[in-house]
N, C-alpha and C. Protein backbone atom coordinates (compact mmCIF):
# COMPACT_ATOMS: atom_id res chain seq x y z
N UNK A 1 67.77 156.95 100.67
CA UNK A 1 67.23 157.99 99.84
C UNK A 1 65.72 157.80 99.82
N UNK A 2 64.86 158.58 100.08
CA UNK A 2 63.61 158.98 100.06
C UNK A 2 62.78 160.40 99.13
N UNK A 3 61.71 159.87 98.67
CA UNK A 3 61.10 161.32 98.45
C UNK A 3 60.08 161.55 99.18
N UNK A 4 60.57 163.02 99.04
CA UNK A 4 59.90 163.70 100.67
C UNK A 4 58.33 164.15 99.92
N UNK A 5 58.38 164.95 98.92
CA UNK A 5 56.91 165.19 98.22
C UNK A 5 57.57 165.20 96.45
N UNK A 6 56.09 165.20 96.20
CA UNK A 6 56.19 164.62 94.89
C UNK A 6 54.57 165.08 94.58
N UNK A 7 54.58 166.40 93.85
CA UNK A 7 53.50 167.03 93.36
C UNK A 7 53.32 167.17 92.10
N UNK A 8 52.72 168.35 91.27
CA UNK A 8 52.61 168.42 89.80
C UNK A 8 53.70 169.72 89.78
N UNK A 9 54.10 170.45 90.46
CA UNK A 9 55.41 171.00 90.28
C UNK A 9 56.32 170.89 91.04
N UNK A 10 56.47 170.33 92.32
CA UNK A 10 57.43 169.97 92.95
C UNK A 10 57.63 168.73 93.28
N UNK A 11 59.28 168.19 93.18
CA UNK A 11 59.80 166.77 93.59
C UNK A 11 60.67 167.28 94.39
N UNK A 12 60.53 166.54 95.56
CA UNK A 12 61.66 166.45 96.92
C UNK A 12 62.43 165.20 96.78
N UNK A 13 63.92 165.47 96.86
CA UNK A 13 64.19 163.99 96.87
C UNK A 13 65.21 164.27 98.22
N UNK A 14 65.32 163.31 99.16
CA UNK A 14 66.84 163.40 100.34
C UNK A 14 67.03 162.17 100.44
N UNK A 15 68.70 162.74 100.93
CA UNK A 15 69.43 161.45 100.57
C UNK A 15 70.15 162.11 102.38
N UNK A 16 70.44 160.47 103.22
CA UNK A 16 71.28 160.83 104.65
C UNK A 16 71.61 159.29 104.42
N UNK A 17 73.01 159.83 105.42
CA UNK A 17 73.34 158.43 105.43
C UNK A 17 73.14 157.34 106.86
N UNK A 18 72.37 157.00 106.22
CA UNK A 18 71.60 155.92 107.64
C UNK A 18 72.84 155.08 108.14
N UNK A 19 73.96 154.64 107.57
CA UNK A 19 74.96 153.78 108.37
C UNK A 19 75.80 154.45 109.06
N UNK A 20 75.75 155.78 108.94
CA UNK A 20 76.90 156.72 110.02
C UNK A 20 76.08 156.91 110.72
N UNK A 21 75.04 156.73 110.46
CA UNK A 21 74.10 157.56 111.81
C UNK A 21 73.85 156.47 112.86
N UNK A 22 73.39 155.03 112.34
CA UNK A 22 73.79 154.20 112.85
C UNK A 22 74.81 153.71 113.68
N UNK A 23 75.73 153.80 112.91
CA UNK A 23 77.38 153.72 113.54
C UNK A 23 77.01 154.57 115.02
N UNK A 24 76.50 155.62 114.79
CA UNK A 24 76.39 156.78 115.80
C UNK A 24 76.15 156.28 116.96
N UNK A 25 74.70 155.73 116.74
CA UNK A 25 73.32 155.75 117.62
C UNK A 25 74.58 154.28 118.72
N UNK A 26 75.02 153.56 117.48
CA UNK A 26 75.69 152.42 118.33
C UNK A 26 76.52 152.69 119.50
N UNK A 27 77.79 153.48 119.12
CA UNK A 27 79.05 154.01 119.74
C UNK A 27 78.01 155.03 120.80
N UNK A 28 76.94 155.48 120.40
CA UNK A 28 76.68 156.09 122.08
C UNK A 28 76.06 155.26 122.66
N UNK A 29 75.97 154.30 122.55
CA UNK A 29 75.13 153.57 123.78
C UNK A 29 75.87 152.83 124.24
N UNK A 30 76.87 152.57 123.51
CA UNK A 30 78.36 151.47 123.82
C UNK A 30 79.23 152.89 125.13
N UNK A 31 78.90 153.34 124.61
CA UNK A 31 79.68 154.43 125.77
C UNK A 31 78.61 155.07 127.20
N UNK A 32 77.89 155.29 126.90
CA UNK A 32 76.78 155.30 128.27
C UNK A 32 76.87 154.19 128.93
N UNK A 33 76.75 153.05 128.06
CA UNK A 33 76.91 151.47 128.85
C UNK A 33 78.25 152.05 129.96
N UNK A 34 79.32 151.87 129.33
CA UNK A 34 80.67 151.91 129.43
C UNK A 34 80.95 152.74 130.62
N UNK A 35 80.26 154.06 130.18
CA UNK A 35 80.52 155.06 131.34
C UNK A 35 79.92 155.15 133.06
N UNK A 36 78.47 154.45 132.85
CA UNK A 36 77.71 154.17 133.76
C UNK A 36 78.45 152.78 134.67
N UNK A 37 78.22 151.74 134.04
CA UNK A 37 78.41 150.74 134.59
C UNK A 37 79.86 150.32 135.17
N UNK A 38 80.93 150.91 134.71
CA UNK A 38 82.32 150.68 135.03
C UNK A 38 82.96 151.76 135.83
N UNK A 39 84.13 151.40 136.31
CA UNK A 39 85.04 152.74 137.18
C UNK A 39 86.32 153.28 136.08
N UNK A 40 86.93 154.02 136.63
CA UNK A 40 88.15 154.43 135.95
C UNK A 40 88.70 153.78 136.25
N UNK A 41 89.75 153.50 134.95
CA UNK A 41 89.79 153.94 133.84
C UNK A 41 88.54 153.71 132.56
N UNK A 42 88.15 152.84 132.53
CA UNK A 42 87.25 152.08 131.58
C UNK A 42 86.02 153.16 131.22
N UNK A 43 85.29 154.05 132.27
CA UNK A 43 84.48 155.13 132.12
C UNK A 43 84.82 156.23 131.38
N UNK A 44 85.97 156.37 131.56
CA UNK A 44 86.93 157.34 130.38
C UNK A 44 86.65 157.16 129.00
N UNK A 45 86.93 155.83 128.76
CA UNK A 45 86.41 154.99 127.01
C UNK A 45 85.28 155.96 127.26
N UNK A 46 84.18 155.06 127.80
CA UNK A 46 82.52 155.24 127.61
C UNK A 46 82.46 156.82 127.47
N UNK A 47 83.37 157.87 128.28
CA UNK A 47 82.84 159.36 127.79
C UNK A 47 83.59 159.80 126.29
N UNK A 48 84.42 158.94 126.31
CA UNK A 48 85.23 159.01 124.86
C UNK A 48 84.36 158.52 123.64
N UNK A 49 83.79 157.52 123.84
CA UNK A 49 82.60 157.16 122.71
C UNK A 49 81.54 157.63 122.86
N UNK A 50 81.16 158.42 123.93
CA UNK A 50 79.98 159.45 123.95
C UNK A 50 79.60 161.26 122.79
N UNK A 51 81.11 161.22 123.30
CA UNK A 51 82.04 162.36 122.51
C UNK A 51 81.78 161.80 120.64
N UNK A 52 82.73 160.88 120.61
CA UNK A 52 82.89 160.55 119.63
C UNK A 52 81.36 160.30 118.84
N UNK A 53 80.31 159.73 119.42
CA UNK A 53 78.73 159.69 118.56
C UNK A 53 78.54 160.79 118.60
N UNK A 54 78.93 161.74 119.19
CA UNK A 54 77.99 163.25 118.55
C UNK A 54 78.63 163.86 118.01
N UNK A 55 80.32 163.66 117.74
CA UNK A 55 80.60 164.22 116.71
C UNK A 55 79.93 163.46 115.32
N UNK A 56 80.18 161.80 115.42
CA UNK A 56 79.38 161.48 114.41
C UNK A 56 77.78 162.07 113.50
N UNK A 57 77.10 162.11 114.38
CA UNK A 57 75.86 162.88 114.43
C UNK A 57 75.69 164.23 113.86
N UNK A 58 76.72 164.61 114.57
CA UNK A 58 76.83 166.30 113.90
C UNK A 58 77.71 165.96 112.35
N UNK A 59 78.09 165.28 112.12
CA UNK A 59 79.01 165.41 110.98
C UNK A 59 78.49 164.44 109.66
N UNK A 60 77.15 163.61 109.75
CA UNK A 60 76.53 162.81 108.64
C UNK A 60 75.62 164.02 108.23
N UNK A 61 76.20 164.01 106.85
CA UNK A 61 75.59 165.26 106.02
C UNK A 61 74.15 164.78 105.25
N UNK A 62 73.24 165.55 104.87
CA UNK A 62 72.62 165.17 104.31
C UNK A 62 71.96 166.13 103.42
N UNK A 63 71.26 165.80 101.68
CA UNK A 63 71.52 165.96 100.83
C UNK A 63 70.29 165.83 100.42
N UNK A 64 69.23 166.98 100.23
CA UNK A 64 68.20 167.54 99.21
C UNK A 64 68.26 167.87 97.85
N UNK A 65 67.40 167.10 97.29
CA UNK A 65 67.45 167.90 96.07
C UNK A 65 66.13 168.20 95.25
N UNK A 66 65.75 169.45 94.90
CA UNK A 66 64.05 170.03 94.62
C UNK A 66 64.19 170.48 93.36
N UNK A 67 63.36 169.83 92.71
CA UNK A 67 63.02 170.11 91.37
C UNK A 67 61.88 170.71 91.51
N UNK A 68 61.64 172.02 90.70
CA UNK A 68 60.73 172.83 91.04
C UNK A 68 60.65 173.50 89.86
N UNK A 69 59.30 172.88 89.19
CA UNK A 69 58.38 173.72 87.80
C UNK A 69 58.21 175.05 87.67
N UNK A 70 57.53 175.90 88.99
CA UNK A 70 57.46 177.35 88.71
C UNK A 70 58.77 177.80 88.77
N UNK A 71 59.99 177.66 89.34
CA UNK A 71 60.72 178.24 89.04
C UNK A 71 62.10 177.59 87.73
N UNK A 72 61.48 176.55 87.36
CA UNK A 72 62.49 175.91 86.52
C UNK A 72 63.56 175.81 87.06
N UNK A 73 63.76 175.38 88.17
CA UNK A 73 64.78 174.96 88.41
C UNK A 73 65.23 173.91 89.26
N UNK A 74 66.40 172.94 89.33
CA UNK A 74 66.62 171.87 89.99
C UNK A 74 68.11 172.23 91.22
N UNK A 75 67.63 172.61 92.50
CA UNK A 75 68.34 172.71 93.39
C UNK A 75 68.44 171.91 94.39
N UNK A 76 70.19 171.45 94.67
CA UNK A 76 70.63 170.92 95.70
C UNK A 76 71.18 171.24 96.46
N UNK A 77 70.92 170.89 97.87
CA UNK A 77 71.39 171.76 98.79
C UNK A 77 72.16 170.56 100.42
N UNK A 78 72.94 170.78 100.48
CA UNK A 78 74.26 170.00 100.51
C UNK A 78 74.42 170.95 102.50
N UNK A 79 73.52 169.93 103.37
CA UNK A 79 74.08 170.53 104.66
C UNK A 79 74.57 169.34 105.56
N UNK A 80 75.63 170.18 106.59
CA UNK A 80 76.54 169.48 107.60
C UNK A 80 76.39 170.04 108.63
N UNK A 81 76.76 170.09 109.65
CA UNK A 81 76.65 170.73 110.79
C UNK A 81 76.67 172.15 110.86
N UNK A 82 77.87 173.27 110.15
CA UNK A 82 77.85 174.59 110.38
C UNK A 82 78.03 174.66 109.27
N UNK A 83 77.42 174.37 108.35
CA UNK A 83 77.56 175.17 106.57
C UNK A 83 76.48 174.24 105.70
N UNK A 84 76.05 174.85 104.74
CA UNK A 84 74.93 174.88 103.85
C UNK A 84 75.41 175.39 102.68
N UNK A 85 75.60 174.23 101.45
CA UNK A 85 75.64 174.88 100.06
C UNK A 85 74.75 173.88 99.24
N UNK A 86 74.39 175.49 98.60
CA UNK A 86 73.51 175.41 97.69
C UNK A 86 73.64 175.44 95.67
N UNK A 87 73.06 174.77 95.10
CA UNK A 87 73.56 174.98 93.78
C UNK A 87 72.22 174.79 92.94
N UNK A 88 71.96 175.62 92.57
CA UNK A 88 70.54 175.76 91.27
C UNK A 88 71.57 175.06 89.71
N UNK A 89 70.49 174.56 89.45
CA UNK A 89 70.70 174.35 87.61
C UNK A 89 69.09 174.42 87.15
N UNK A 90 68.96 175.07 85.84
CA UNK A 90 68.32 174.86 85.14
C UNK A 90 67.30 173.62 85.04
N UNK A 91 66.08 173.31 84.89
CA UNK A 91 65.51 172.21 85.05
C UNK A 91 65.45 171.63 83.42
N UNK A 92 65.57 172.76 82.62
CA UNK A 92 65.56 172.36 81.46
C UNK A 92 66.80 171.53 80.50
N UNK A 93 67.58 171.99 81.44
CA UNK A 93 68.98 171.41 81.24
C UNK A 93 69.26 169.58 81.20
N UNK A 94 68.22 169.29 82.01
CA UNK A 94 67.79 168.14 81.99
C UNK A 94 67.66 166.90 81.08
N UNK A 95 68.90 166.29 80.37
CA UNK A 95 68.59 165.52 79.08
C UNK A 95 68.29 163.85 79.53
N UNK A 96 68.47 163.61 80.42
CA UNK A 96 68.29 162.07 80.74
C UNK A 96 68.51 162.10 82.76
N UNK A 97 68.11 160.99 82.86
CA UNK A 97 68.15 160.31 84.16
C UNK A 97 68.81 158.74 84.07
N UNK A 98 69.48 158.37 84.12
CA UNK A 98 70.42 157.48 84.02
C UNK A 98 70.93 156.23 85.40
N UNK A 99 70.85 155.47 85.38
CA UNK A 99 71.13 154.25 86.90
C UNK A 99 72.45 154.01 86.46
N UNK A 100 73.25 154.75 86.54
CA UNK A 100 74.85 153.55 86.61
C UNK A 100 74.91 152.54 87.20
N UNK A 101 75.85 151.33 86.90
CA UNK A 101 76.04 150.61 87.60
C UNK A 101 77.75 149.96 87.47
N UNK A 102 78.04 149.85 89.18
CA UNK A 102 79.83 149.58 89.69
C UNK A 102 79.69 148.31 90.07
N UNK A 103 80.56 147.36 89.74
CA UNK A 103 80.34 145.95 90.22
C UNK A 103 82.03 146.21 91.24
N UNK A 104 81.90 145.44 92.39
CA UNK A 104 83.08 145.55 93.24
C UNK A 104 82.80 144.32 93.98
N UNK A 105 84.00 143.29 93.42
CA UNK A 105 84.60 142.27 93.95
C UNK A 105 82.81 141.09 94.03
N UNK A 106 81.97 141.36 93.10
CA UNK A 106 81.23 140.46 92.80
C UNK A 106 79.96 141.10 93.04
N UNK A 107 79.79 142.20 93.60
CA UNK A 107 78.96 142.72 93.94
C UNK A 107 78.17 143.92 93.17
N UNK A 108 77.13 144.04 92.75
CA UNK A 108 76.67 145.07 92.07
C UNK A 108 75.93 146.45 92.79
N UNK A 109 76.43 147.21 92.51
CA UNK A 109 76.43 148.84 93.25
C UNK A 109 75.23 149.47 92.18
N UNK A 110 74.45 150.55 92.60
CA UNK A 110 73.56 151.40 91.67
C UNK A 110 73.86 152.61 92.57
N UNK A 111 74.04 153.61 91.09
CA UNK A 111 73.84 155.30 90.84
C UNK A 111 73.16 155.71 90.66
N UNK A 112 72.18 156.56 90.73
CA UNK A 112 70.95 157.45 89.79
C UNK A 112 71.98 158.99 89.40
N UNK A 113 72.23 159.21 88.13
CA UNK A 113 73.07 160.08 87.33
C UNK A 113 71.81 161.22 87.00
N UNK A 114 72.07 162.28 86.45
CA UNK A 114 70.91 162.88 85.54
C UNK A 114 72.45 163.45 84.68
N UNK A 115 71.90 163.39 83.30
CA UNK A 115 73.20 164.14 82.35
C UNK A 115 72.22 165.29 82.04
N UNK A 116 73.11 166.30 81.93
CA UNK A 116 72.77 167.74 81.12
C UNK A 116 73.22 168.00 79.71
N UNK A 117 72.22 168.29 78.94
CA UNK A 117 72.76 168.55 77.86
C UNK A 117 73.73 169.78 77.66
N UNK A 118 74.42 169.75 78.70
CA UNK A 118 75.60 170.54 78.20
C UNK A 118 76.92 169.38 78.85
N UNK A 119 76.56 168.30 78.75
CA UNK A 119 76.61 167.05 78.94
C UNK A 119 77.65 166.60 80.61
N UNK A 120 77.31 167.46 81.27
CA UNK A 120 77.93 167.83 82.81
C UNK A 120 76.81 166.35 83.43
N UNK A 121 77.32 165.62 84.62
CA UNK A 121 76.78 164.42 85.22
C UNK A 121 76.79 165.24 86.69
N UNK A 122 75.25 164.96 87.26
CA UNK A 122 74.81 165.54 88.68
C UNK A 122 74.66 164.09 89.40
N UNK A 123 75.11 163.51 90.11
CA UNK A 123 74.90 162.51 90.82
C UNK A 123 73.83 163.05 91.99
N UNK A 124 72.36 161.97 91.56
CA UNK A 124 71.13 162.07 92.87
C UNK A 124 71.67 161.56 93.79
N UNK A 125 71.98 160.40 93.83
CA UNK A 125 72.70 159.75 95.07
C UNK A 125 74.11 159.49 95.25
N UNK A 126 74.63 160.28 96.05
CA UNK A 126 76.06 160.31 96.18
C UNK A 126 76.60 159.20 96.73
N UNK A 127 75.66 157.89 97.40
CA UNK A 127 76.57 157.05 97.80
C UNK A 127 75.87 156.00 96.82
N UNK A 128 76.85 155.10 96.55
CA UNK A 128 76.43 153.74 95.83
C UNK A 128 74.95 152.73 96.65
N UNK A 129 74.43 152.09 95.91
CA UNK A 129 73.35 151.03 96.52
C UNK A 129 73.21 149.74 96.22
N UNK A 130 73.06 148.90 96.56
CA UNK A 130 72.80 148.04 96.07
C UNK A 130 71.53 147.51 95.57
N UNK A 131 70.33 148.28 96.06
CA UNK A 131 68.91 148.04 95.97
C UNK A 131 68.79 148.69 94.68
N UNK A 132 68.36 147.98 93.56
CA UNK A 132 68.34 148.32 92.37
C UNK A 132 66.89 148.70 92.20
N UNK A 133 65.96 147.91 92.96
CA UNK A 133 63.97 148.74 92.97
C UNK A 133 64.56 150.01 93.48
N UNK A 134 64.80 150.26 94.60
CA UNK A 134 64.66 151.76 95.36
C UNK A 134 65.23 152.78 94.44
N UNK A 135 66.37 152.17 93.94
CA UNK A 135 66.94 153.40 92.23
C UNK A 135 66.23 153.50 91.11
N UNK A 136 65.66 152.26 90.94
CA UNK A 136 64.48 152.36 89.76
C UNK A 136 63.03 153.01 90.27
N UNK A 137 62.87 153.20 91.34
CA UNK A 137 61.94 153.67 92.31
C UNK A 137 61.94 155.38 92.36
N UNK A 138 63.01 156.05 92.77
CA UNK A 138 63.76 157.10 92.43
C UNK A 138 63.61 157.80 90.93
N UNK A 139 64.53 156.89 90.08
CA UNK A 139 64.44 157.19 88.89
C UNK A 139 63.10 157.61 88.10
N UNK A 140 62.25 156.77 88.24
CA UNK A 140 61.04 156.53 87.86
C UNK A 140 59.74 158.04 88.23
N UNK A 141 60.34 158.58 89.81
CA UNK A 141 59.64 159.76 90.32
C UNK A 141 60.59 161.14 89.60
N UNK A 142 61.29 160.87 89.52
CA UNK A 142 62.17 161.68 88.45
C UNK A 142 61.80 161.74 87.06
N UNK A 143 61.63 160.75 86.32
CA UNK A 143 60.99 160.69 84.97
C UNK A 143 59.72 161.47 84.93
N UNK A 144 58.95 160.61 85.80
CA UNK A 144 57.57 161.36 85.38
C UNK A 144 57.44 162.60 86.32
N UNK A 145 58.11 163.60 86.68
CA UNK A 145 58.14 164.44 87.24
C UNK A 145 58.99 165.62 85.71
N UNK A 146 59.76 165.15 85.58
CA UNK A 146 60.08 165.77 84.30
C UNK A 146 59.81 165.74 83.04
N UNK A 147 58.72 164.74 83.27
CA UNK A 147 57.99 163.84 81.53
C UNK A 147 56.69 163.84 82.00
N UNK A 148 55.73 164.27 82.00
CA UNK A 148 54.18 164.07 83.16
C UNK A 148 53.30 163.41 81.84
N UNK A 149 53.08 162.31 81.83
CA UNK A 149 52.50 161.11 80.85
C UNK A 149 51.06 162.41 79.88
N UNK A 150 50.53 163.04 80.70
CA UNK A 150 49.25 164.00 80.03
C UNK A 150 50.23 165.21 79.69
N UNK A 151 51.20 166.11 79.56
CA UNK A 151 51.74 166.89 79.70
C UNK A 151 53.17 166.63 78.65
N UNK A 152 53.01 166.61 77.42
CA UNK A 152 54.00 166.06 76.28
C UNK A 152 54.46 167.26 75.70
N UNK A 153 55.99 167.67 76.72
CA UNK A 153 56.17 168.83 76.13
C UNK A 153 57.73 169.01 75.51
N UNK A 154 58.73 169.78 75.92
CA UNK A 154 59.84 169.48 75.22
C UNK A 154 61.01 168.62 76.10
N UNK A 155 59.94 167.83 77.31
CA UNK A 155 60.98 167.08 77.85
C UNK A 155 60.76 165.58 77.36
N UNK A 156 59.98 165.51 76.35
CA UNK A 156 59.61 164.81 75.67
C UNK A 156 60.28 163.10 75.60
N UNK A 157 61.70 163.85 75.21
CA UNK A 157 62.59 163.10 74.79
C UNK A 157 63.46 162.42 75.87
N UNK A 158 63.25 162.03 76.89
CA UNK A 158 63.98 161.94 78.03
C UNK A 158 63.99 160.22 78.03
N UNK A 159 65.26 159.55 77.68
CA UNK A 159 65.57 158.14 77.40
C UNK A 159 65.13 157.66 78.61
N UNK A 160 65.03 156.16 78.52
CA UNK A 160 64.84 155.40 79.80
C UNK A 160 65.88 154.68 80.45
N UNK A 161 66.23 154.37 81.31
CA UNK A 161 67.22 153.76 82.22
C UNK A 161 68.50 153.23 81.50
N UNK A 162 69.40 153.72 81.47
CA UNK A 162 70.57 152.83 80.71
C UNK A 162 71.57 152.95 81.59
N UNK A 163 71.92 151.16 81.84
CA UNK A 163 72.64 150.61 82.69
C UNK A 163 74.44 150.37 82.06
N UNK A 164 74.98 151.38 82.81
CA UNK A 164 76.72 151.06 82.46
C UNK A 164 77.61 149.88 83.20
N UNK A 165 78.39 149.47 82.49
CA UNK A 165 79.02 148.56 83.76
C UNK A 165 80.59 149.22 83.71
């Protein structure tokens, strides 16, 4: 997860998933290897894992989300290979920014949540992390993007980080 810009009315945030894409980049070169260097049958694999990384490729989705002052509103927009959805909310709707946190089998996971006061939960990052700076990092461009330290207005009230287990 990265932010892409981060102005006095607009925050970009995207989220891709670097280990499928990875996975990707791997399985095609494991298959070019495969396909080049060997005879049939074994070249068959290599065009089979060639196949198989670009479906990978085509199929790691990835996940914008723009908070945007002039129009008050906070839209995410959710694309895959042949489809694009989109969902506006209200920016004002906005009551907190929140880090969950999942512990699994000893290990500690981080969320960045935002709750709405109509008390509905938007997950920023749809996959778990373990890097707890890069969520507090996140979080933090989120806060003061919706709280601007000179600019004390009715987002006033926006709590600071509270960690669930």
């Amino acid at each position: 997860m990265k932010v892409l810009q981060h102005t006095a009315i607009h925050l970009t945030i995207q989220e891709r998933l670097l280990g499928l894409e990875l996975l990707s980049v791997a399985t095609g070169f494991t298959g070019i290897f495969m396909f080049f260097l060997f005879e049939p049958p074994v070249d068959w694999i290599g065009a089979f894992c060639i196949a198989l990384s670009s479906i990978f490729m085509a199929l790691v989705p990835a996940e914008t989300l723009t908070f945007d002052k002039v129009q008050k509103t906070l839209t995410i927009r959710k694309r895959h290979l042949l489809r694009q959805k989109m969902t506006r909310y209200p920016i004002l709707d906005v009551a907190a920014v929140e880090i969950d946190t999942l512990d699994v089998l000893g290990t500690r996971f981080y969320r960045i949540q935002l709750k709405t006061i109509s008390g509905q939960q938007l997950a920023v990052s749809r996959t778990a992390s373990t890097d707890w700076q890069q969520q507090q990092k996140i979080a933090r461009h989120i806060r003061r993007f919706l709280n601007p330290p000179a600019n004390r207005g009715p987002m006033d009230a926006l709590p600071s980080t509270k960690l669930t287990a």
